[in-house]
N, C-alpha and C. Protein backbone atom coordinates (compact mmCIF):
# COMPACT_ATOMS: atom_id res chain seq x y z
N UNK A 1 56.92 57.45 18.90
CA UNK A 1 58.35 57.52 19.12
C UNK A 1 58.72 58.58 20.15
N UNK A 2 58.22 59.92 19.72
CA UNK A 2 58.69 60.86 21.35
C UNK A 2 58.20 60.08 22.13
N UNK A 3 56.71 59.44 22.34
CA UNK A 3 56.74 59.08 24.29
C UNK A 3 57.43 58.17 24.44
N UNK A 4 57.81 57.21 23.71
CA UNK A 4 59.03 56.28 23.87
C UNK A 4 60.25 56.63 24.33
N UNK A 5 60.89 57.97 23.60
CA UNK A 5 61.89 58.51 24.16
C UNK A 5 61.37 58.94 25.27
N UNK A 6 60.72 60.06 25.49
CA UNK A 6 60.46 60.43 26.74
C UNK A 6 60.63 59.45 28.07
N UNK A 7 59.97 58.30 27.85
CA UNK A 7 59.93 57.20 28.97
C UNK A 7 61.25 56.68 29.11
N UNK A 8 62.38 56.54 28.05
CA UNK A 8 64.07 56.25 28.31
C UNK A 8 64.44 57.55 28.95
N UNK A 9 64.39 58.69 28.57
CA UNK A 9 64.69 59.66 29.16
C UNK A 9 64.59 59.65 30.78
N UNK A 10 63.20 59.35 31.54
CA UNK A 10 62.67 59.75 32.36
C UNK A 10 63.39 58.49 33.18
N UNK A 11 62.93 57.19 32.29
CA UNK A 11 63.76 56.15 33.07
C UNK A 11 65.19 56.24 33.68
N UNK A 12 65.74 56.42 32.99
CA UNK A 12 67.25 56.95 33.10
C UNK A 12 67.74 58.18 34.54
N UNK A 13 66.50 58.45 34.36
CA UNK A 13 66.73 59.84 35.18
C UNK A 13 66.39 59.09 37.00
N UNK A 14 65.70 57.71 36.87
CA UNK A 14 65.60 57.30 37.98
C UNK A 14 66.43 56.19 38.34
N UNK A 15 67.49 55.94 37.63
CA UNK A 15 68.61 55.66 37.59
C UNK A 15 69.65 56.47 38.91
N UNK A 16 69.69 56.08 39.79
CA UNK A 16 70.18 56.95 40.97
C UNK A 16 72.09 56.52 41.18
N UNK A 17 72.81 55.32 40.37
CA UNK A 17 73.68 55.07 40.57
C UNK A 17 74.16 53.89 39.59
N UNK A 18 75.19 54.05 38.76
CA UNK A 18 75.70 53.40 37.60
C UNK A 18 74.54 53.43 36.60
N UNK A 19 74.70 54.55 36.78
CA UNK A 19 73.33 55.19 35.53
C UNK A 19 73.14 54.25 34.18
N UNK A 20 74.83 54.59 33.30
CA UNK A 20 74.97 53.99 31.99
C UNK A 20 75.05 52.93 31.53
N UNK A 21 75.56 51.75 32.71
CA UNK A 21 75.37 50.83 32.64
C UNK A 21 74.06 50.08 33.36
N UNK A 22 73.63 50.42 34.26
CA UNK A 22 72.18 49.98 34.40
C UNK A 22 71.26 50.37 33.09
N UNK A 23 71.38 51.40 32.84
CA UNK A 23 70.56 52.10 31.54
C UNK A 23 70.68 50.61 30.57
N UNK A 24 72.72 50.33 29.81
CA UNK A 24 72.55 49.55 28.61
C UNK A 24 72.09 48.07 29.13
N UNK A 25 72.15 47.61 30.54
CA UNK A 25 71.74 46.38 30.56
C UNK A 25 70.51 46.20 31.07
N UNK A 26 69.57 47.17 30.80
CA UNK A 26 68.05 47.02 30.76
C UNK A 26 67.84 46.91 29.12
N UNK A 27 68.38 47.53 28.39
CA UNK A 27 68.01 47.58 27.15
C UNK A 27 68.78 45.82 27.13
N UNK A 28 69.79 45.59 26.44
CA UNK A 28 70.40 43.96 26.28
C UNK A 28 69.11 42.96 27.46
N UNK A 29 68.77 42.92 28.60
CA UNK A 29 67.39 42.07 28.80
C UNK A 29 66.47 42.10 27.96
N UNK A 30 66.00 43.06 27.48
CA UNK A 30 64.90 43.59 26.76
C UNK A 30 64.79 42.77 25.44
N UNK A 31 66.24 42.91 24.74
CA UNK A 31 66.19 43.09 23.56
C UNK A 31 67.24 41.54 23.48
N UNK A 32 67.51 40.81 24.09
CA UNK A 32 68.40 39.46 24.17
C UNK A 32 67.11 38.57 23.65
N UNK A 33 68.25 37.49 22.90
CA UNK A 33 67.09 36.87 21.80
C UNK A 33 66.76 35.22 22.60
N UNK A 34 66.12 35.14 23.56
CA UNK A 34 65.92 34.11 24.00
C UNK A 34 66.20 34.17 25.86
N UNK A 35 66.13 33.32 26.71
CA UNK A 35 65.85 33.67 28.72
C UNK A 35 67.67 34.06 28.22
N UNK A 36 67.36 34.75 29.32
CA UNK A 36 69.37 34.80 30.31
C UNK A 36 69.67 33.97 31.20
N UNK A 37 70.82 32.93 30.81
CA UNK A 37 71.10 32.03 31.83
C UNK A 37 72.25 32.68 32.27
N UNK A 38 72.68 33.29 32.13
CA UNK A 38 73.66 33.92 32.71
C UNK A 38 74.08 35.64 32.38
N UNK A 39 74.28 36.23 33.77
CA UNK A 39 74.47 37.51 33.43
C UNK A 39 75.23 38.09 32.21
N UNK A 40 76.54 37.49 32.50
CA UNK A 40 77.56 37.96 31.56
C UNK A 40 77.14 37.76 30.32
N UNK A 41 76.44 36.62 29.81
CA UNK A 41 75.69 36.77 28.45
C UNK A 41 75.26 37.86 28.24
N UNK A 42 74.76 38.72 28.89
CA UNK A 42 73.93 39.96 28.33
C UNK A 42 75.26 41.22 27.55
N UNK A 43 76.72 40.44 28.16
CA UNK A 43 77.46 41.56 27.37
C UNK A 43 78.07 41.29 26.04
N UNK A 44 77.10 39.94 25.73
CA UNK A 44 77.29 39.62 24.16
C UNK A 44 75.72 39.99 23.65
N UNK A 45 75.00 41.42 23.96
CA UNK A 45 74.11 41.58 23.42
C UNK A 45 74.49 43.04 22.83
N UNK A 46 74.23 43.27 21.23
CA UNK A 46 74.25 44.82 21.01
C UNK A 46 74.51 46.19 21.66
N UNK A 47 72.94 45.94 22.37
CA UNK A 47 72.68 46.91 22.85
C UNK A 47 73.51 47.37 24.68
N UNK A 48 74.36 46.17 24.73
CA UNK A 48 75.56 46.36 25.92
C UNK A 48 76.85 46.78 24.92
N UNK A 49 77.32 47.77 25.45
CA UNK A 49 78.08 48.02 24.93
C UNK A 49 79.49 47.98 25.68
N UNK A 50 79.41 47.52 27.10
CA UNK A 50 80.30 47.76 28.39
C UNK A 50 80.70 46.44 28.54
N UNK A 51 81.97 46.08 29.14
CA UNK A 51 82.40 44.81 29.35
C UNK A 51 81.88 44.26 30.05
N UNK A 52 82.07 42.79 30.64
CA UNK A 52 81.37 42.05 31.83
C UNK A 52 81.53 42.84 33.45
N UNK A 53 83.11 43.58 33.49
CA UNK A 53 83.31 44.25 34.70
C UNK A 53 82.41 45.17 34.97
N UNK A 54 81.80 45.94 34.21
CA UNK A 54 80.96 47.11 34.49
C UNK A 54 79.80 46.46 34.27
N UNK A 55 79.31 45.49 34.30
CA UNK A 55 78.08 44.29 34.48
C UNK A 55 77.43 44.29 35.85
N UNK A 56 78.94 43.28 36.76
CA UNK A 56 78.88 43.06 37.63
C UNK A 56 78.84 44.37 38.85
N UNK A 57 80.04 45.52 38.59
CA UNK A 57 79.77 46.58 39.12
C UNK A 57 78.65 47.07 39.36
N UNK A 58 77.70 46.93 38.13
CA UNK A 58 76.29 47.63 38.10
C UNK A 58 75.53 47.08 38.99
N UNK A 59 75.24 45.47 38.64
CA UNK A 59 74.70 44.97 39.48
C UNK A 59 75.00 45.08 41.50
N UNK A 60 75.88 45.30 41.73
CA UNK A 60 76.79 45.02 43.18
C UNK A 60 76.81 46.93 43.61
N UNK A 61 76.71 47.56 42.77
CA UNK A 61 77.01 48.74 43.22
C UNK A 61 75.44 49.99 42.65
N UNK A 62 75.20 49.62 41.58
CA UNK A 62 73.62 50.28 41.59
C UNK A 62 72.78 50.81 42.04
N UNK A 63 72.00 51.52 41.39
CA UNK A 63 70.73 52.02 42.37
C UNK A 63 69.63 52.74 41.92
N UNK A 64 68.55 52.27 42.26
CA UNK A 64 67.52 52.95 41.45
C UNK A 64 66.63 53.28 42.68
N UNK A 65 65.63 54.82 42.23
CA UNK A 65 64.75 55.48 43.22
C UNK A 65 63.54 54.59 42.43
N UNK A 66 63.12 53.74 43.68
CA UNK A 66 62.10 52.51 43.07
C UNK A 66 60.82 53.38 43.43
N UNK A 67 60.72 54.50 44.26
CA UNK A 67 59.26 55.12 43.68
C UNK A 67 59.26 56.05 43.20
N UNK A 68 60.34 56.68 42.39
CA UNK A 68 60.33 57.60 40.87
C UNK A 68 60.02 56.52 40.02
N UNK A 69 60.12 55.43 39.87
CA UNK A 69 60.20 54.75 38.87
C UNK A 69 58.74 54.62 39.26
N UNK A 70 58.12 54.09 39.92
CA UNK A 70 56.60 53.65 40.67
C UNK A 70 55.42 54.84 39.94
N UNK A 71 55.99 55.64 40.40
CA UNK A 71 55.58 57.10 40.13
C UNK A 71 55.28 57.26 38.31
N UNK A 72 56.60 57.13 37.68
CA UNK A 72 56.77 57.14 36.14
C UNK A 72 55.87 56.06 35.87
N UNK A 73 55.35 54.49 36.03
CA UNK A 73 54.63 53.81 35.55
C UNK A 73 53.33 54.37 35.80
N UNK A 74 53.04 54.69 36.86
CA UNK A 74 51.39 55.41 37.16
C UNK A 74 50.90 55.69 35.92
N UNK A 75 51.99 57.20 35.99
CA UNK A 75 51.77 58.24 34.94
C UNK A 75 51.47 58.10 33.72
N UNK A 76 52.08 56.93 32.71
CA UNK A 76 52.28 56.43 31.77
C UNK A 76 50.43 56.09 30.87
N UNK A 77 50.55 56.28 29.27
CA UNK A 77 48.78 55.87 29.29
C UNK A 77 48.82 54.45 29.44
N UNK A 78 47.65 54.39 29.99
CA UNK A 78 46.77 52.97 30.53
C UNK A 78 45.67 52.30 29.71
N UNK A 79 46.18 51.18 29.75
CA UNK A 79 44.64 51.18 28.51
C UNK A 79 43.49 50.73 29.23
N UNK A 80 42.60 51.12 28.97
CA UNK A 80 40.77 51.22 29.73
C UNK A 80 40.24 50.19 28.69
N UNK A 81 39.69 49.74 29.59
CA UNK A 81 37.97 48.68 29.12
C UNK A 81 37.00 50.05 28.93
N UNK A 82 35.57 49.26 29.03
CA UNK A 82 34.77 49.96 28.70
C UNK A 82 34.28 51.12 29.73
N UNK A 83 34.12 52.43 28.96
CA UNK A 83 33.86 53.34 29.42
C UNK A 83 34.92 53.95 30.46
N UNK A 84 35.90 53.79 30.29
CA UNK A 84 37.46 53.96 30.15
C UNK A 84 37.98 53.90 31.95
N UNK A 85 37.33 52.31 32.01
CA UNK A 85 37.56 51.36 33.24
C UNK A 85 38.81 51.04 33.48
N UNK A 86 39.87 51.05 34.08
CA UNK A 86 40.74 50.61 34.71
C UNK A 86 41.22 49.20 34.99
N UNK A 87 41.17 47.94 34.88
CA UNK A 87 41.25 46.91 35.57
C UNK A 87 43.07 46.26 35.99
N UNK A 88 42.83 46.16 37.26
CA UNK A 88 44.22 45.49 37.77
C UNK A 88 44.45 44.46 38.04
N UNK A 89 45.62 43.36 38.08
CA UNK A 89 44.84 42.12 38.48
C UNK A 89 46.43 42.33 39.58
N UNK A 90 46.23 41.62 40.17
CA UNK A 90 46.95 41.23 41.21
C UNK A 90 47.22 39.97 41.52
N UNK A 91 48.59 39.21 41.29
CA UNK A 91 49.14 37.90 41.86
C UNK A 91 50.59 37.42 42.50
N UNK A 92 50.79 36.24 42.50
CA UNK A 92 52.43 35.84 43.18
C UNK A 92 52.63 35.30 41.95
N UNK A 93 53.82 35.81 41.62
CA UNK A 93 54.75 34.68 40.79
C UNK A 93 56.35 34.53 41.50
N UNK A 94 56.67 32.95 41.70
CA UNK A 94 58.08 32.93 42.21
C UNK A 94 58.95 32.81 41.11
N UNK A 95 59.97 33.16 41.87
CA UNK A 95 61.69 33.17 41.03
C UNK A 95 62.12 31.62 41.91
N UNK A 96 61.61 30.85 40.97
CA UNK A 96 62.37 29.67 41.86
C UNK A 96 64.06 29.37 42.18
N UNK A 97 64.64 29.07 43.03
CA UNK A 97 65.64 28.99 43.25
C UNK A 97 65.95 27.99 43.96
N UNK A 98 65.24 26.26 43.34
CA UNK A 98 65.90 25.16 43.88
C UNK A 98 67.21 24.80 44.26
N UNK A 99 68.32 25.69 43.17
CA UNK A 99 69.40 25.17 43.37
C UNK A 99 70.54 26.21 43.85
N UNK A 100 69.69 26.54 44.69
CA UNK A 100 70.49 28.42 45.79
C UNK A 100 70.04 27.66 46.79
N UNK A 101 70.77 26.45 47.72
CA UNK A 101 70.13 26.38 49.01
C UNK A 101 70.39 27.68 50.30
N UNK A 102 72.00 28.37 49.79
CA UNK A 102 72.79 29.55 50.52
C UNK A 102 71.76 31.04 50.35
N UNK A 103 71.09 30.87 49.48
CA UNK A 103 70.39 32.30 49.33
C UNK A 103 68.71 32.18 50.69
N UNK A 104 69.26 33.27 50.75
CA UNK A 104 68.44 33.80 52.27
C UNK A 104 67.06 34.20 51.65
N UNK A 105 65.85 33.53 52.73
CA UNK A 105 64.72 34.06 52.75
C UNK A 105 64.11 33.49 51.52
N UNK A 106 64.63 32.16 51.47
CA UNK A 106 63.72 31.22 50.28
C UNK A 106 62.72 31.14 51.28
N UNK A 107 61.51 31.06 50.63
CA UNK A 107 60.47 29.91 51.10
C UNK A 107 59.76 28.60 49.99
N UNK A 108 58.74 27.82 50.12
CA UNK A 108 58.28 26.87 49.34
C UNK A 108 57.34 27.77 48.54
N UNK A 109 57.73 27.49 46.95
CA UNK A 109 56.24 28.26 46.32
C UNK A 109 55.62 27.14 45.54
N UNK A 110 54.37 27.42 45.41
CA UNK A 110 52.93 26.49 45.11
C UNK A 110 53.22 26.68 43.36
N UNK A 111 54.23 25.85 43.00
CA UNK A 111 53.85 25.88 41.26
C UNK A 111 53.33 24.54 40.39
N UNK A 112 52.70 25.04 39.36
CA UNK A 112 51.78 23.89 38.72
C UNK A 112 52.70 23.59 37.60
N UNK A 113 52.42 22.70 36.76
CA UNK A 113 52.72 22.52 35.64
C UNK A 113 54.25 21.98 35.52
N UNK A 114 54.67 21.62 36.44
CA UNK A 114 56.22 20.91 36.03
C UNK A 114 56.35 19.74 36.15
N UNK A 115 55.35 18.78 36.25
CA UNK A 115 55.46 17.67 36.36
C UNK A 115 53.89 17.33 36.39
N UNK A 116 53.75 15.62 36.17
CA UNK A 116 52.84 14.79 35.99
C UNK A 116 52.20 15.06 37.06
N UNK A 117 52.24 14.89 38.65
CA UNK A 117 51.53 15.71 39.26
C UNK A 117 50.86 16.75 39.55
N UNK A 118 49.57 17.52 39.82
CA UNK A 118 48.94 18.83 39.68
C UNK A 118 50.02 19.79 40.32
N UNK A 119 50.32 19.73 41.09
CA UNK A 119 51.26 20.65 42.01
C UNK A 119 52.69 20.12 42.29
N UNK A 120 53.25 21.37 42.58
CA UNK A 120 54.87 20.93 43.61
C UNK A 120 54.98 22.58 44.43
N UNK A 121 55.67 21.99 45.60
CA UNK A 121 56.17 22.89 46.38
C UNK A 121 57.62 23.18 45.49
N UNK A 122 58.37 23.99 45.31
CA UNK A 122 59.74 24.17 44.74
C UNK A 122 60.32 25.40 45.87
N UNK A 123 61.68 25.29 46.51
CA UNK A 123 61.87 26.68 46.74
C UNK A 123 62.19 27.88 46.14
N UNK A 124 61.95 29.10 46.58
CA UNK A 124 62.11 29.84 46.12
C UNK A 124 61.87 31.78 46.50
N UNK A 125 61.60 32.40 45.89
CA UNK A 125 61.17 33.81 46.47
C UNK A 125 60.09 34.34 45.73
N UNK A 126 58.91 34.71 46.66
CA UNK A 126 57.51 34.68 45.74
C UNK A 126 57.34 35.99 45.67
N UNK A 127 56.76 36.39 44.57
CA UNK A 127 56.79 37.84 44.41
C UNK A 127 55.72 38.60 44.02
N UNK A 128 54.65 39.67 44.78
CA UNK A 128 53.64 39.95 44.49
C UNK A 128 53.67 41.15 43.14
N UNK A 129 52.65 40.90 42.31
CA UNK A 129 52.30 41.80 41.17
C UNK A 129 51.29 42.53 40.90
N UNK A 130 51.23 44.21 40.56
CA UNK A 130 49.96 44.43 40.16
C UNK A 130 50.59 45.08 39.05
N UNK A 131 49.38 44.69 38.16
CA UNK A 131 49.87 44.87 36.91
C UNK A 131 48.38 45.48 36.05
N UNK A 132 48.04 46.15 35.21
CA UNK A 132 46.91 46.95 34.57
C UNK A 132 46.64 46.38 32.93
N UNK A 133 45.75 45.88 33.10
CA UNK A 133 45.04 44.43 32.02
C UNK A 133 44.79 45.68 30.60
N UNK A 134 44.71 44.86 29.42
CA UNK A 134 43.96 45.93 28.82
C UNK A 134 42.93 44.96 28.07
N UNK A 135 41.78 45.30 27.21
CA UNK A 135 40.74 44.59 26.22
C UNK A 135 41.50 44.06 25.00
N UNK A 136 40.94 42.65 25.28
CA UNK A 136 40.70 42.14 23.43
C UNK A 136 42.11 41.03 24.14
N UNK A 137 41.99 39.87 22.72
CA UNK A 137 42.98 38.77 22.45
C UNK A 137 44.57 39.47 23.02
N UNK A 138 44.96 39.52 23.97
CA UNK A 138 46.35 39.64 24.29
C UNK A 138 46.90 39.59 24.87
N UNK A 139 48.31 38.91 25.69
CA UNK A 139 48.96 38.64 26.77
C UNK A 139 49.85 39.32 26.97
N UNK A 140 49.52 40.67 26.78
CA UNK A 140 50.36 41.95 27.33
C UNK A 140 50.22 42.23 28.88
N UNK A 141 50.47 42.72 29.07
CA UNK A 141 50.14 43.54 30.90
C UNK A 141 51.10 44.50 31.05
N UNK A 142 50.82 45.44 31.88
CA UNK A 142 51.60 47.00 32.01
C UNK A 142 51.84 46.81 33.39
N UNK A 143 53.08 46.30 34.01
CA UNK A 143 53.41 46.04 35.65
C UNK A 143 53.78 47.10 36.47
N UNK A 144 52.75 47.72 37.09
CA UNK A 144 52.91 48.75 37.91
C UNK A 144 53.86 48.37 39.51
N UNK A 145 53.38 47.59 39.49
CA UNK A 145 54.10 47.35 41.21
C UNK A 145 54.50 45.57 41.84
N UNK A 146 55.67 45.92 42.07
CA UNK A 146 56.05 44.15 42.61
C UNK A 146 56.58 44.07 43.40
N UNK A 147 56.26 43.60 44.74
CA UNK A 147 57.12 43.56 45.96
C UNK A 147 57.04 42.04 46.40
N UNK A 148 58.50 41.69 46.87
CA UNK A 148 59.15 40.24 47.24
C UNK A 148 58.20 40.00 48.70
N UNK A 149 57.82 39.05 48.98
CA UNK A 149 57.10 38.41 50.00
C UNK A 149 57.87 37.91 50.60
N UNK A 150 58.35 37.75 52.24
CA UNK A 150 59.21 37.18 52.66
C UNK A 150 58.52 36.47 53.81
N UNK A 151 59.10 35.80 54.36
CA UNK A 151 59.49 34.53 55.17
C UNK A 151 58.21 35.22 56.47
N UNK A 152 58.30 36.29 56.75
CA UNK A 152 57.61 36.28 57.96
C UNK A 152 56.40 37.81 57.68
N UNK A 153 56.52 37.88 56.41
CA UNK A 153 55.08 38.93 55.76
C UNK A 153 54.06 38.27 55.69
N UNK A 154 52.58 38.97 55.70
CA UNK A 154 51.59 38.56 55.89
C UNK A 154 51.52 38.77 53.87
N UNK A 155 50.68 37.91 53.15
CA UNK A 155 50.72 38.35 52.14
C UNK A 155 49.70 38.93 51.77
N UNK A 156 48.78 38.77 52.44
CA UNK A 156 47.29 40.06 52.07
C UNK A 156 47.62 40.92 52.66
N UNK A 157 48.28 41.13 53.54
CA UNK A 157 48.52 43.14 54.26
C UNK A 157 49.81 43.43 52.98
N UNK A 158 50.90 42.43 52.51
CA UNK A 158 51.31 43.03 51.53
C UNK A 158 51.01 43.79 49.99
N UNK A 159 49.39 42.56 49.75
CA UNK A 159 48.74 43.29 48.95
C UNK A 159 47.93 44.20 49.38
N UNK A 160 47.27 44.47 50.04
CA UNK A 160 46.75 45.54 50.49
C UNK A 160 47.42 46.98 50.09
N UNK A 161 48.58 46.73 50.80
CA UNK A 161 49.66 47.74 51.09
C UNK A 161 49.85 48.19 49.41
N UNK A 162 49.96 47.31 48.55
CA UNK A 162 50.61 47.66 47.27
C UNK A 162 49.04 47.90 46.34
N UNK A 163 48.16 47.61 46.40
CA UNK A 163 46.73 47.92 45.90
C UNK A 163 46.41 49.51 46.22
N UNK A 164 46.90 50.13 47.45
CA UNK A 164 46.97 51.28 48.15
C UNK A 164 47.75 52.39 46.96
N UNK A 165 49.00 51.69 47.53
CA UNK A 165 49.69 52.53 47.12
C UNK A 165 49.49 52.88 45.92
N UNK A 166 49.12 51.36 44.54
CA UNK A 166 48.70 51.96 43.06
C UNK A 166 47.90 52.82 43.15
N UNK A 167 47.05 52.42 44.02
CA UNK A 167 45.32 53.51 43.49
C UNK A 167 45.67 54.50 44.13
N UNK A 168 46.36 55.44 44.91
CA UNK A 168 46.87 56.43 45.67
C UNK A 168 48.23 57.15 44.23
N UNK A 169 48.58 56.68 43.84
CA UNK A 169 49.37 56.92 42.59
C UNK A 169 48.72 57.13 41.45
N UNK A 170 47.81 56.41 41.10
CA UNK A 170 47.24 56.59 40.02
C UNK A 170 46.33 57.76 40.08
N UNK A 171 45.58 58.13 41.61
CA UNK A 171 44.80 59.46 41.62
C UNK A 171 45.82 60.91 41.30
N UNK A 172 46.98 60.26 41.75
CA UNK A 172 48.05 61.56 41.37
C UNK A 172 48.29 61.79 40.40
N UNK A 173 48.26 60.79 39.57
CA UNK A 173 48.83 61.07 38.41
C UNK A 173 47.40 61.73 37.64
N UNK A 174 46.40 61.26 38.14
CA UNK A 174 44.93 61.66 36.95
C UNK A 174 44.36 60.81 36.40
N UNK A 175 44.74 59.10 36.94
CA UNK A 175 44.53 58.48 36.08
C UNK A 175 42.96 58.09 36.38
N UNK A 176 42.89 58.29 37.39
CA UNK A 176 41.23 58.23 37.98
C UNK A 176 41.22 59.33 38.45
N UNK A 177 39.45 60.10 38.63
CA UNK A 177 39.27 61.50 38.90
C UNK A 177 37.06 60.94 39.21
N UNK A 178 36.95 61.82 40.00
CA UNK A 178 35.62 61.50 40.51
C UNK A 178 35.10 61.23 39.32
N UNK A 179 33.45 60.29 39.29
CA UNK A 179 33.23 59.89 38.44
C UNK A 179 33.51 59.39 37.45
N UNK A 180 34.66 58.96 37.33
CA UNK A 180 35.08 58.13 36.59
C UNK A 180 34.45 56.59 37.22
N UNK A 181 34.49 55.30 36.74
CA UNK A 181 34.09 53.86 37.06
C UNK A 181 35.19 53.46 37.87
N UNK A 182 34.97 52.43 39.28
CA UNK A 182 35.83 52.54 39.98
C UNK A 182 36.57 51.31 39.22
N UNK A 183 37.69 51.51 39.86
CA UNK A 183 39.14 50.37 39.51
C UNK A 183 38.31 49.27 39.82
N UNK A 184 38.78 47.99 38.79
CA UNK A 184 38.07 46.75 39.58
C UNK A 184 39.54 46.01 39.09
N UNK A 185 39.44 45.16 40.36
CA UNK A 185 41.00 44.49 41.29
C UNK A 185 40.37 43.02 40.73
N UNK A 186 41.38 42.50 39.81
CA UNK A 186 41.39 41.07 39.56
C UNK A 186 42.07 40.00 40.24
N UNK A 187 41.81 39.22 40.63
CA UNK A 187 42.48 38.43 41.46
C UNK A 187 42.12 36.78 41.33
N UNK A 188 42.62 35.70 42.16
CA UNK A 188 42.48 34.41 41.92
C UNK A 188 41.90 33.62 43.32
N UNK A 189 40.75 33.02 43.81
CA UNK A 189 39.91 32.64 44.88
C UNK A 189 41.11 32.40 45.98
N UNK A 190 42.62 32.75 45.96
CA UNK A 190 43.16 32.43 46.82
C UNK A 190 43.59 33.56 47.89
N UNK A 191 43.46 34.63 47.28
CA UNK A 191 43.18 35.82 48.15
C UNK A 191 41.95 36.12 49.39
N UNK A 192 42.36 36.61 50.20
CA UNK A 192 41.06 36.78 51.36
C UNK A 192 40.21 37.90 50.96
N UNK A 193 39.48 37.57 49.66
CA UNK A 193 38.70 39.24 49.31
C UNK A 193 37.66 40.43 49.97
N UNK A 194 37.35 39.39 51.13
CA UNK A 194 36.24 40.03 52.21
C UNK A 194 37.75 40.90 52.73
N UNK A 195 38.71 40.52 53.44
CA UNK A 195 39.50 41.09 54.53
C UNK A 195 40.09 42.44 53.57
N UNK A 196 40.65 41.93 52.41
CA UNK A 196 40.91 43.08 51.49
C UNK A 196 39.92 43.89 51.05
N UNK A 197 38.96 43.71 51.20
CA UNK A 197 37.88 45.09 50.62
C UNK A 197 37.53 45.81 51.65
N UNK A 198 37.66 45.00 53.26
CA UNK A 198 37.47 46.01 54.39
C UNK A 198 38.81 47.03 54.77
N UNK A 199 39.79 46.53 54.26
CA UNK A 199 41.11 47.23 54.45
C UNK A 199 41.11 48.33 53.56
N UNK A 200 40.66 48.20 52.64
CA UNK A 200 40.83 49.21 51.25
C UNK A 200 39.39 49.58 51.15
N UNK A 201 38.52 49.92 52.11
CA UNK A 201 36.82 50.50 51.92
C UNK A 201 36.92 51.91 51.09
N UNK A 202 38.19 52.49 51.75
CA UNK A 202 37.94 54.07 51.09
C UNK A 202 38.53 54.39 50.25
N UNK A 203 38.67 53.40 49.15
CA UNK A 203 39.48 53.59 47.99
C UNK A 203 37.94 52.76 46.81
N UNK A 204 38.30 53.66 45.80
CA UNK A 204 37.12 53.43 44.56
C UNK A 204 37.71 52.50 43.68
N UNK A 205 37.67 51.23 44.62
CA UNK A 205 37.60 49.43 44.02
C UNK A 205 36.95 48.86 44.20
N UNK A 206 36.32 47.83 42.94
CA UNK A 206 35.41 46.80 43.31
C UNK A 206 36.42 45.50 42.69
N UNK A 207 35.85 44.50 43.33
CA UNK A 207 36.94 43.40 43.38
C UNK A 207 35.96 42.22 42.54
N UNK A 208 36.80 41.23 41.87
CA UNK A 208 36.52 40.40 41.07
C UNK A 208 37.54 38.74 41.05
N UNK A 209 36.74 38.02 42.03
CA UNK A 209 37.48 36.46 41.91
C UNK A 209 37.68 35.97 40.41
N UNK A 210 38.84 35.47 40.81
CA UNK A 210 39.18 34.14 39.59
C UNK A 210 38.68 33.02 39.38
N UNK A 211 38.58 32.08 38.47
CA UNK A 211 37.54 31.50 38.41
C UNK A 211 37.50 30.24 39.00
N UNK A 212 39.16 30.36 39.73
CA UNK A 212 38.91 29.15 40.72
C UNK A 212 38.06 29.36 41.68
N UNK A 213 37.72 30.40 42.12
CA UNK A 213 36.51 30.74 42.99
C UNK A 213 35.54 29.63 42.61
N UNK A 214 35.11 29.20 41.28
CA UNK A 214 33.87 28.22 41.08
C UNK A 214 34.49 27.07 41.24
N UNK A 215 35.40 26.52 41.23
CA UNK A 215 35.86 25.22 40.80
C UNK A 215 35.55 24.44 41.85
C-alpha cells in the first residue's frame, strides 16, 4: 500500500496542467466497469468526481511531463526472470479509427482476427510499445514506453530510438548495473533484428524473434 501511494503521489506530481482532473479521470479509466465508448461516460464513474465540463477541459487543456512520467516507470520494481533477467518485448498496436476519415495522420494498420479472412488493412494510428514481461502463467505487462508512428517515420529507427532510451533509463534508475545478465528485447520476425542490433551494439541487449520467425 505505501508504494502504491507513493506511485499516485509521484504520478500526480507529473501532472503538469489540470492536475485534479487529469489525476480523477485516470483513476474512473482504470477503475470503469467495462471499454469507454465515450468520454463523458467516465463522469458517471465514482472515482470522477468533476462534471463532464472539467472532462473536456482536461482533455483540450492538459498536460503531462511525458519523461517524468518515463522516468517514474523505469524506476518502479520490475519483475526479473531468471537470475534477475530483465526481458522487454517490443510491438505496434493500432487505435483503429475507421470511422475518423477527418483525423490527421491515419495510416493502414495490419490487423488479424476481425473477420473470416487472415488479415485486413483497417485505418488507423499505430503505436509502438515497450513494455517489461514478467515469469509464469500471466497476461500482465508493465508499459514503459509508447510512441505514435506516423505517416512518414521510419519504424525501426523509431524503435531503436525508444529501446535506447528504456535501457538508458533503466541504467539510471539501477535497474541494470555491470554484471548483471543483459536485457533480452522480445520481438515478432517482423522487425529488422540484424539493423536493430547494429544500431543499439553498445547497449547490454540480446535480442530474441517471435515465433513467426519459424513459420
Amino acid at each position: 500500500m505505501a508504494q502504491a501511494s507513493r506511485f499516485r503521489g509521484e504520478f500526480y506530481a507529473c501532472l503538469s496542467a489540470r492536475q485534479d482532473e487529469l489525476f480523477e479521470l485516470t483513476g474512473a479509466v482504470l477503475c470503469v466497469d467495462g471499454p469507454v465508448v465515450s468520454p463523458v461516460d467516465l463522469t458517471m464513474v465514482p472515482e470522477h468526481r468533476r462534471g463532464h465540463g472539467a472532462l473536456y477541459g482536461a482533455l483540450n487543456r492538459g498536460g503531462i511531463d511525458i519523461e517524468r512520467l518515463r522516468t517514474l516507470l523505469s524506476g518502479l520494481p520490475l519483475p526479473r526472470f531468471e537470475g534477475r533477467r530483465l526481458v522487454l518485448a517490443v510491438d505496434v498496436s493500432p487505435w483503429l479509427r475507421s470511422d475518423a476519415p477527418c483525423s490527421a495522420d491515419r495510416l493502414f494498420c495490419h490487423v488479424y482476427g476481425r473477420a473470416k479472412s487472415a488479415s485486413q488493412f483497417i485505418p488507423g494510428w499505430p503505436y509502438s510499445f515497450v513494455a517489461v514481461l514478467e515469469p509464469g502463467a500471466t497476461s500482465w505487462t508493465g508499459i514503459l514506453d509508447v510512441a505514435r508512428i506516423g505517416p512518414e517515420d521510419d519504424a525501426t529507427a523509431v524503435t531503436a530510438a525508444q529501446i535506447r532510451a528504456v535501457a538508458e533509463r533503466l541504467v539510471a534508475a539501477g535497474q541494470w548495473q555491470s554484471g548483471d545478465p543483459d536485457i533480452t528485447i522480445v520481438m515478432d520476425a517482423g522487425y529488422e533484428v540484424t539493423r536493430l542490433a547494429w544500431v543499439l551494439r553498445i547497449f547490454p541487449l540480446n535480442w530474441s524473434a517471435g515465433s513467426a520467425a519459424t513459420e
